[in-house]
Protein backbone atom coordinates (compact mmCIF):
# COMPACT_ATOMS: atom_id res chain seq x y z
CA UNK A 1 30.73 13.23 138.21
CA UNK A 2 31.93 15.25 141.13
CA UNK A 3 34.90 17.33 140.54
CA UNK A 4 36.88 15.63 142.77
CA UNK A 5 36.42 12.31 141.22
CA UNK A 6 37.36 13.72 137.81
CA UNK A 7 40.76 14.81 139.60
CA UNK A 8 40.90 11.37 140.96
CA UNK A 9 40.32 9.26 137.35
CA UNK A 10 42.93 11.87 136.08
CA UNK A 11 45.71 11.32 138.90
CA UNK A 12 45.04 7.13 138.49
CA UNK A 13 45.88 7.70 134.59
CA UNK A 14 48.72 9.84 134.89
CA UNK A 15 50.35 7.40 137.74
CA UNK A 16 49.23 3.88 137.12
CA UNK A 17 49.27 3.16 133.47
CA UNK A 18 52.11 1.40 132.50
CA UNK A 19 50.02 0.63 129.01
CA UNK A 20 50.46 4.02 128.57
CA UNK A 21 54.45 4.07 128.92
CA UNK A 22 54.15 0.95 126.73
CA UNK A 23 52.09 2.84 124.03
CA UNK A 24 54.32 6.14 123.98
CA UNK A 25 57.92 3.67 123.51
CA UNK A 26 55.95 2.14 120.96
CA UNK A 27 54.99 5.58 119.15
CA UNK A 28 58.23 7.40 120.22
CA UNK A 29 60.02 4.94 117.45
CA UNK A 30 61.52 6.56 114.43
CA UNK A 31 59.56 6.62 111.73
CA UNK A 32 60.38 9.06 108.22
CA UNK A 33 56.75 9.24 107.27
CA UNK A 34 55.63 11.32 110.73
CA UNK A 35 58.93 13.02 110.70
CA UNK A 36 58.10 14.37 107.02
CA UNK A 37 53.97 14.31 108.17
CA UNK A 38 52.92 12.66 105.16
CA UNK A 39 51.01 9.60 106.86
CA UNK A 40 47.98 10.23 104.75
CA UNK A 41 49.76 12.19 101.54
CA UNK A 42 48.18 9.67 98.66
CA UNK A 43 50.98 11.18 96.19
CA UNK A 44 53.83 9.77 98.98
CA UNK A 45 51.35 6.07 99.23
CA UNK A 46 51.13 6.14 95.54
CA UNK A 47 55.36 6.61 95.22
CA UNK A 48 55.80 4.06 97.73
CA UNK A 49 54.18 1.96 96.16
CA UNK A 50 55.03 2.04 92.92
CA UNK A 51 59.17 2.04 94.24
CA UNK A 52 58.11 -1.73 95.18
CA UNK A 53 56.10 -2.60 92.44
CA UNK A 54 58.70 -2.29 90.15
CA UNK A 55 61.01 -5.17 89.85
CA UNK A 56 64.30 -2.64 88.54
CA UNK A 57 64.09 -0.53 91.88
CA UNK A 58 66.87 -1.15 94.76
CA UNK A 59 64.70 -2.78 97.17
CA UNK A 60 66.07 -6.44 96.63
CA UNK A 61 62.85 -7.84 95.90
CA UNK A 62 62.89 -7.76 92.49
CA UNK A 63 59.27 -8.80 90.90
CA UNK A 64 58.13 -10.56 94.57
CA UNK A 65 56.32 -7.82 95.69
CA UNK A 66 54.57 -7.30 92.31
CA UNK A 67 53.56 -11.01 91.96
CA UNK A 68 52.16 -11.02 95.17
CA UNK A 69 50.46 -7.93 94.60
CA UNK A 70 48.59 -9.16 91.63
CA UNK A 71 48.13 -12.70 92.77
CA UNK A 72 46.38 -11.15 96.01
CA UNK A 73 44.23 -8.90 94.69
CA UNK A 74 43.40 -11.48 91.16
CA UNK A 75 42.68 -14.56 93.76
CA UNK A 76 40.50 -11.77 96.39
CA UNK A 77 38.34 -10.73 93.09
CA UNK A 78 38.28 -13.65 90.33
CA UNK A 79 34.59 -13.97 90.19
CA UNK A 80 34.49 -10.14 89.18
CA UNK A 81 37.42 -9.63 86.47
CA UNK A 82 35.95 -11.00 83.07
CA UNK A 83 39.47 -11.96 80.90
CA UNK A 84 41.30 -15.68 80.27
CA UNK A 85 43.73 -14.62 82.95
CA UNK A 86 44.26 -16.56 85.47
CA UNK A 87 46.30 -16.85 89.32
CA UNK A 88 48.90 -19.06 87.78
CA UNK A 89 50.04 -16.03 85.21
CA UNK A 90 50.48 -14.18 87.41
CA UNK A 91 53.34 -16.67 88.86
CA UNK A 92 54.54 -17.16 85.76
CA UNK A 93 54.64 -14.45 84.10
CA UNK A 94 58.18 -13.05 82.58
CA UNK A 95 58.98 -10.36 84.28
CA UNK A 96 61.61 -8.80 82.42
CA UNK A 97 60.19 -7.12 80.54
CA UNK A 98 57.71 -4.66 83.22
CA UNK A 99 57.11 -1.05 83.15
CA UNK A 100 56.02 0.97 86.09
CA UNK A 101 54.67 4.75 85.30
CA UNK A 102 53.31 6.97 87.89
CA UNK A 103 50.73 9.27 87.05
CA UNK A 104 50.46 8.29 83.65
CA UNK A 105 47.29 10.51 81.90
CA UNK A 106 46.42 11.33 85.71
CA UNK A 107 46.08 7.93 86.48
CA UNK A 108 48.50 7.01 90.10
CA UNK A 109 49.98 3.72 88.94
CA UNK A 110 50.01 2.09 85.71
CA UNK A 111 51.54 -1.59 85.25
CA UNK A 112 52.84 -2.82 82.02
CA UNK A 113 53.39 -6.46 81.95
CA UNK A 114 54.18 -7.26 77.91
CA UNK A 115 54.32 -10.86 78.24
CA UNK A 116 56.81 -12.34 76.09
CA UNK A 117 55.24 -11.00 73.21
CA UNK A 118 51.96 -13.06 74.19
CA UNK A 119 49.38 -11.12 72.43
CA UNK A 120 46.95 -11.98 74.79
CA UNK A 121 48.43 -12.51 77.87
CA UNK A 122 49.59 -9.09 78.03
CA UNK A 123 48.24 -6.92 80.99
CA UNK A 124 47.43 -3.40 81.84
CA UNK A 125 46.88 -2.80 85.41
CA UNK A 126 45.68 1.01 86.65
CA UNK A 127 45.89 1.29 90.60
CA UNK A 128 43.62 4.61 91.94
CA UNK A 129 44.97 5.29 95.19
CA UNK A 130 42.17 6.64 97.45
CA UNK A 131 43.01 7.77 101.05
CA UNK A 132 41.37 10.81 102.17
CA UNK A 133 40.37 12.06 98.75
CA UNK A 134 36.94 11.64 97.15
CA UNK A 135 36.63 11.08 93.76
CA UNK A 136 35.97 13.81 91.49
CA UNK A 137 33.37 13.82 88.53
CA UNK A 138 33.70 10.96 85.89
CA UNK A 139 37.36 10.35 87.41
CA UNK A 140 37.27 6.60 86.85
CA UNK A 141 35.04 6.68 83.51
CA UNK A 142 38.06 8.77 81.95
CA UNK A 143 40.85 6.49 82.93
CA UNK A 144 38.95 3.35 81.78
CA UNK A 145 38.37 4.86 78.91
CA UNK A 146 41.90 5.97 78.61
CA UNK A 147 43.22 2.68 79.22
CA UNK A 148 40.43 0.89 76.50
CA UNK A 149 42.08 3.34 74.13
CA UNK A 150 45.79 2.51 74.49
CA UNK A 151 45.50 -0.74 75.78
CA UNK A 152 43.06 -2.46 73.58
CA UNK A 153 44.59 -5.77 72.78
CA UNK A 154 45.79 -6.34 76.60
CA UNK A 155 44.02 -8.19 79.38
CA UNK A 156 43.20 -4.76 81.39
CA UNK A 157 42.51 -4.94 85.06
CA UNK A 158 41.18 -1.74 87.13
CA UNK A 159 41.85 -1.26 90.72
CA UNK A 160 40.63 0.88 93.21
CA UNK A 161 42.20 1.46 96.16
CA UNK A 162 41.03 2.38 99.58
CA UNK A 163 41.61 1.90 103.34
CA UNK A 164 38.58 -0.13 103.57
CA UNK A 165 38.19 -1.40 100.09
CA UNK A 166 35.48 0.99 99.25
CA UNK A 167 32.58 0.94 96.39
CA UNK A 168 33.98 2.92 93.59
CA UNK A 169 31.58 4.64 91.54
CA UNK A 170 31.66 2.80 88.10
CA UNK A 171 31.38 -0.89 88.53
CA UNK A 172 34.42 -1.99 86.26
CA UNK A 173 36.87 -0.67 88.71
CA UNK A 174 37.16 -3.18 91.22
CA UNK A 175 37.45 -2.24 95.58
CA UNK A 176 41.29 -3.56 97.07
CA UNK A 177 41.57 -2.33 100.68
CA UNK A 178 44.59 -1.54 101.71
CA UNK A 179 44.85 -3.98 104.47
CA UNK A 180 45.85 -6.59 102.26
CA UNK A 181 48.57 -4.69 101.06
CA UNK A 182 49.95 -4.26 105.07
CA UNK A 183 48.98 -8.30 105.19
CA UNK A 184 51.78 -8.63 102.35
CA UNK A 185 54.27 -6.28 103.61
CA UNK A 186 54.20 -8.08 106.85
CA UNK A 187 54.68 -11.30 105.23
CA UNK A 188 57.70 -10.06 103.57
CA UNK A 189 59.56 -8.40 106.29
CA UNK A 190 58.99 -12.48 107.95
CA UNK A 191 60.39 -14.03 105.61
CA UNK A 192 62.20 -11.76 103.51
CA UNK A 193 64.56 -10.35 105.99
CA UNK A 194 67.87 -11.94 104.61
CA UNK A 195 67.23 -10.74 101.36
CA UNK A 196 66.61 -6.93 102.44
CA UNK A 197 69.87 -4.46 103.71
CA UNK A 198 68.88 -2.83 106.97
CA UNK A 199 68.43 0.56 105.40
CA UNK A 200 65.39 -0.91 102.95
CA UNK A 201 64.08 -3.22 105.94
CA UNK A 202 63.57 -0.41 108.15
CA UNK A 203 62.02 1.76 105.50
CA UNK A 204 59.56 -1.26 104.98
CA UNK A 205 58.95 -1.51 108.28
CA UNK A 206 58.24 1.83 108.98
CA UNK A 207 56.14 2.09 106.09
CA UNK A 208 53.64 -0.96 107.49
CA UNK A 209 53.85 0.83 110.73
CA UNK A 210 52.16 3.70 109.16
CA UNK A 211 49.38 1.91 107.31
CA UNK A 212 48.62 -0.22 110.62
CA UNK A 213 48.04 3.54 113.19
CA UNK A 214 46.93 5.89 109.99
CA UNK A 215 45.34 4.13 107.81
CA UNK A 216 44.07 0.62 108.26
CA UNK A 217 44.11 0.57 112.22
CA UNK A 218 44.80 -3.01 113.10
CA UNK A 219 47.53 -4.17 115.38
CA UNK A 220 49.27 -3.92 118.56
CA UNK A 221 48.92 -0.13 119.26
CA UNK A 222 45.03 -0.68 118.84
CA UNK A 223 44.99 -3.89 121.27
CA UNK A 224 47.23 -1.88 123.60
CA UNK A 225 44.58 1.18 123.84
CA UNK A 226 41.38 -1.03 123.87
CA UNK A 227 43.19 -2.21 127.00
CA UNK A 228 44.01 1.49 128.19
CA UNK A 229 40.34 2.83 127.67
CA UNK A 230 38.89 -0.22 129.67
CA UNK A 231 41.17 0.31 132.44
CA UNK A 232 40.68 4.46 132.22
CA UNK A 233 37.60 4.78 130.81
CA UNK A 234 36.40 7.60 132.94
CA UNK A 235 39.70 9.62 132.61
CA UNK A 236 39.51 9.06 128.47
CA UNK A 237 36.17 9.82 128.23
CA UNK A 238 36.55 13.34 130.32
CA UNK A 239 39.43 14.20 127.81
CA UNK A 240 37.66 13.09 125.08
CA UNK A 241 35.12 15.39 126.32
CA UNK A 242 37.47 18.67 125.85
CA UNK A 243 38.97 17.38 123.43
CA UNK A 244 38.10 19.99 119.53
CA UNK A 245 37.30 17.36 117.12
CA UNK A 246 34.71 18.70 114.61
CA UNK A 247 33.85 15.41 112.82
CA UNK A 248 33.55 13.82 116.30
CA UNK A 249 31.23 16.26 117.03
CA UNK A 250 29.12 15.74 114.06
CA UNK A 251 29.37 12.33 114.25
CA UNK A 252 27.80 12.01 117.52
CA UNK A 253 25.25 14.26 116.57
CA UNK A 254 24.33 12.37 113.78
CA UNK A 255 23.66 9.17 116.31
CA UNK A 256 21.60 11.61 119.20
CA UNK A 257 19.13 12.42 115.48
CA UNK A 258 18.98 8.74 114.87
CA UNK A 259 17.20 8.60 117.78
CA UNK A 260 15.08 11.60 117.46
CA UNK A 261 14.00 10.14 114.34
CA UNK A 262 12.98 6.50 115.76
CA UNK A 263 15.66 5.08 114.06
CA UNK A 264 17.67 2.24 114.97
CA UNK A 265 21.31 2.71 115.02
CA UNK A 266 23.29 -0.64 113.97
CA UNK A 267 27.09 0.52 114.82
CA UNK A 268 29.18 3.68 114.42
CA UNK A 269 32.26 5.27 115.24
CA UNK A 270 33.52 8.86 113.65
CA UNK A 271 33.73 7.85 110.31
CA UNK A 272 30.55 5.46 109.42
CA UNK A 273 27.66 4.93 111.25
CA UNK A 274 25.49 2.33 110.28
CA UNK A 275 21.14 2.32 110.84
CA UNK A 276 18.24 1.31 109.76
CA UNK A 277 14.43 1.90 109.75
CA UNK A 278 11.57 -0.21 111.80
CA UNK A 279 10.14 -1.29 108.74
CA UNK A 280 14.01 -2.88 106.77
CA UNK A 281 14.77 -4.17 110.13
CA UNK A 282 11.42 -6.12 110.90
CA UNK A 283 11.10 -7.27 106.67
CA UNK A 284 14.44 -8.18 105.81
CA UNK A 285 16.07 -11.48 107.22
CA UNK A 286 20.07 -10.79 108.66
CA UNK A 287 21.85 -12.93 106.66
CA UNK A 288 24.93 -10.12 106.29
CA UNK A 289 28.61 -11.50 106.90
CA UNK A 290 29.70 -8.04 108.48
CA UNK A 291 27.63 -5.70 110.28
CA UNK A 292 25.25 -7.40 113.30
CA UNK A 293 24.83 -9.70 110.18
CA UNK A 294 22.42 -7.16 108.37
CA UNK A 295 22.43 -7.01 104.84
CA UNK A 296 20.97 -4.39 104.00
CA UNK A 297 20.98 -0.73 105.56
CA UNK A 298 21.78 3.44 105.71
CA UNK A 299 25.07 4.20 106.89
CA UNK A 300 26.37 8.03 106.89
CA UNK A 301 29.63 8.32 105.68
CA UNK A 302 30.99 11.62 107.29
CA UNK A 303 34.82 11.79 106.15
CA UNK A 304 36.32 14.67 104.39
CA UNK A 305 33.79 17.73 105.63
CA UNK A 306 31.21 15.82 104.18
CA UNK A 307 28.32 13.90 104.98
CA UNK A 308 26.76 11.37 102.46
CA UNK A 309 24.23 9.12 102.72
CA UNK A 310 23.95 5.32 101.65
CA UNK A 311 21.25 2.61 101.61
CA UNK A 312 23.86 -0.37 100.57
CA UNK A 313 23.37 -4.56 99.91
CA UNK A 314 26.31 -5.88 101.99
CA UNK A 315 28.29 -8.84 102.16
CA UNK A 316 25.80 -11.66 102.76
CA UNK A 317 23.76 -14.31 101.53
CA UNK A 318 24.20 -14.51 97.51
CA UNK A 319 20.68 -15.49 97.01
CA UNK A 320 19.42 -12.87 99.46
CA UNK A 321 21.26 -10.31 97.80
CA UNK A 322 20.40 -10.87 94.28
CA UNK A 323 16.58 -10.96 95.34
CA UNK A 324 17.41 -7.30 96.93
CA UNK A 325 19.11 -6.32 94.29
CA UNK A 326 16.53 -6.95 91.23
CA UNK A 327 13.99 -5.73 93.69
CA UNK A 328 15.32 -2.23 94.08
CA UNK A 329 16.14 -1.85 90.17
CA UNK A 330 12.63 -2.31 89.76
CA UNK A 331 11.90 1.14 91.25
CA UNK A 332 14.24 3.54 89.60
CA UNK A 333 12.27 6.51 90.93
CA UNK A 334 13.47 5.65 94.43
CA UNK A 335 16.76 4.23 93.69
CA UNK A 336 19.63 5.96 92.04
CA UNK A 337 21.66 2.64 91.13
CA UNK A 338 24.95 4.04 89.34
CA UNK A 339 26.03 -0.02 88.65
CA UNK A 340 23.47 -2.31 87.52
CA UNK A 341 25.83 -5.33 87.87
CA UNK A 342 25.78 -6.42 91.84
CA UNK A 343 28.85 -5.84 93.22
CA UNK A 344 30.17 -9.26 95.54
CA UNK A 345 30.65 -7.02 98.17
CA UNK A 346 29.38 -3.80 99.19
CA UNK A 347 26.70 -2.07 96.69
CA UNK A 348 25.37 0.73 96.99
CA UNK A 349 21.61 1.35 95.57
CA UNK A 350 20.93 4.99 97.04
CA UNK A 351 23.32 7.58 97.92
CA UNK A 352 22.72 11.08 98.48
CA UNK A 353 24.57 14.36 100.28
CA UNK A 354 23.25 15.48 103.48
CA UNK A 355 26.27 17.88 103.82
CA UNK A 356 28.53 19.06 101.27
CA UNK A 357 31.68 20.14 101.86
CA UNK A 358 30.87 24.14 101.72
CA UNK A 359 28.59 23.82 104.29
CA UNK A 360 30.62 21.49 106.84
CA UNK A 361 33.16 24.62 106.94
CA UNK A 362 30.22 26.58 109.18
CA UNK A 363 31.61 28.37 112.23
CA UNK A 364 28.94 28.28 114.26
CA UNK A 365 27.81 24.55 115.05
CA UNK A 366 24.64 25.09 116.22
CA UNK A 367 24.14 26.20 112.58
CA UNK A 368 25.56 23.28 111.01
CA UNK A 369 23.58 20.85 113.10
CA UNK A 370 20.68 22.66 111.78
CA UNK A 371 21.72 22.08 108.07
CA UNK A 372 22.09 18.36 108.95
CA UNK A 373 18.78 17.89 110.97
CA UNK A 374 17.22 20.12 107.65
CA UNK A 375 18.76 18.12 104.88
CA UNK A 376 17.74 14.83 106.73
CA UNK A 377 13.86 15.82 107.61
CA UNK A 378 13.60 16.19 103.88
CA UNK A 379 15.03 12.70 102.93
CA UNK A 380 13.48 11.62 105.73
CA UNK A 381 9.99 12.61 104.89
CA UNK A 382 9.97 11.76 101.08
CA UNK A 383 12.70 8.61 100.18
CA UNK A 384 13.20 7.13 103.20
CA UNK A 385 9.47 6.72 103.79
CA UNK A 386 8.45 5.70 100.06
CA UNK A 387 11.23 3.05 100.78
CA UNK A 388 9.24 1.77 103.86
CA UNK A 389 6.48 1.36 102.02
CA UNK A 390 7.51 -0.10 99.09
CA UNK A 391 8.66 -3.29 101.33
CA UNK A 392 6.23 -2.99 103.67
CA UNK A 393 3.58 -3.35 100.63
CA UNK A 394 5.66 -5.40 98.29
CA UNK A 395 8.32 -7.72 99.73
CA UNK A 396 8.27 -10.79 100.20
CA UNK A 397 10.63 -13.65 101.89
């Protein structure tokens, strides 16, 4: 593009875009948690939360919010939690008699619900609030075994909670993303909004506000830019252009090596970006839910200054995925399955880093693209192969 023209895309953003005047009313609202910069803080999520989950707090709620919370996240999962409970405790549960503890033995948030003295209808929920943070060694091992320890005569449910309701890394703890939990927030300021002073409805409002840009991404403000990068595309993408974003950077690198390496790339954005091999693509039928209906593919996961990569079962055909799943446990040597149950959702039956986080902090880029093309041959060369030929030799529809 001419220089001229760039002026031109420029001047036609800057002076007809009233998306854009739309979009900055729209982010130019109040809101406590960008005032105080702690959209992504997971201690500041985790307090927030736990202020609703408990039924004593001055929100007005009382135990709504809780019951909804565990009815959600009991009637999203049932096939996976292995107890007598069922979704109609959960409605009728007591809740007098509720304790709420935040970080509890390092765990975020711990639920106490004693039951009327039901010996075993009595429930120990831990949440694990993920946001930005990766997990650390044994993280979740130690709480479950902290909670099997001091809760061994209650109906103990483990939650793991993410943006996107990702694969933890021990199979007991169970994904909840936290879309659902903007999906219930909106619900209540609907319908709740006589019960709630203005003070508490704002805060609740601004709260959902901040899940929906920052964490979850769904919503008007995401409709309204679609609309503003159709219509300015070429402006966008020249400020994009200029625009220092390291993980950007890597992440479109990481989609240019794809293609060096005759690899097909599914879908990616900054974050996640999705391939597969000749061989997977041409063997294994798409009968996914999600992803161009694959079921089964690498995806890097570059967040945090680090890059890891996955060769995952995804949401899909039940049949399908069981067949993939017993067929990969039969080749341990090429697989590093962590949980030997399959997961009803994502499941993960190779993962390994192509970047850790000590070498993502490299100055000089040029460097760290050569780390990332190094790291990769390697896999490349050795697993990634030995996987195409294991289904290429033994698979079978």
């Amino acid at each position: 593009m001419e220089d001229s023209e760039e002026i031109r895309a420029l001047e036609e953003f800057v002076l007809n875009n009233p998306d854009l005047e739309k979009l900055e009313e729209m982010l130019d609202i109040f809101n406590v948690f960008e005032v105080l910069k702690i959209e992504k803080v997971e201690l500041k999520h985790s307090d927030f939360l736990a202020w609703l989950l408990n039924p004593y707090e001055n929100h007005s709620l009382e135990s709504f919010f809780l019951r909804q919370f565990l009815k959600r996240f009991y009637s999203a999962n049932k096939g996976s939690i292995e107890s007598d409970l069922t979704l109609f405790d959960f409605e009728t549960f007591n809740y007098s008699d509720v304790e709420i503890r935040r970080e509890w033995k390092n765990i975020d948030i711990l639920i106490l619900i004693r039951g009327e003295g039901k010996k075993n209808k009595k429930v120990a929920v831990a949440i694990e609030n993920k946001i930005d943070s990766p997990e650390t060694n044994d993280q979740l091992v130690r709480y479950k075994k902290i909670m099997g320890n001091e809760f061994p005569d209650y109906n103990r449910l483990l939650i793991f909670l993410t943006p996107y309701g990702i694969e933890p890394s021990d199979s007991d703890w169970i994904p909840f993303p936290y879309g659902s939990i903007a999906e219930l927030l909106e619900g209540i300021l609907k319908h709740k909004k006589d019960y709630l002073s203005g003070n508490i409805y704002s805060f609740i409002d601004q709260y959902t506000r901040i899940l929906r840009r920052y964490i979850v991404e769904k919503g008007e403000i995401e409709d309204i830019c679609r609309k503003i990068y159709s219509k300015h595309k070429k402006a966008l993408d020249l400020i994009f252009d200029y625009r220092p974003d390291l993980e950007l950077t890597v992440s479109e690198y990481l989609a240019e090596m794809l293609v060096n390496f005759d690899l097909i790339k599914i879908s990616g954005e900054k974050t996640y970006i999705h391939f597969t091999t000749n061989i997977l693509d041409r063997k294994i039928k798409k009968l996914g839910s999600e992803v161009s209906e694959r079921i089964f593919f690498y995806y890097f996961v570059n967040i945090n200054k680090r890059i890891q990569l996955r060769l995952s079962i995804c949401p899909g055909n039940a049949k399908y995925r069981e067949k993939l799943h017993r067929f990969c446990l039969e080749r341990p040597d090429l697989f590093n399955i962590t949980k030997k149950n399959l997961s009803p959702k994502w499941h993960s039956v190779l993962s390994t880093t192509i970047l850790s986080t000590n070498e993502y902090d490299e100055d000089d880029l040029e460097v760290l693209k050569s780390k990332i093309e190094n790291n990769f041959q390697k896999f490349f060369n050795n697993e990634m192969k030995e996987i195409d030929r294991y289904f290429e030799e033994k698979w079978n529809e």
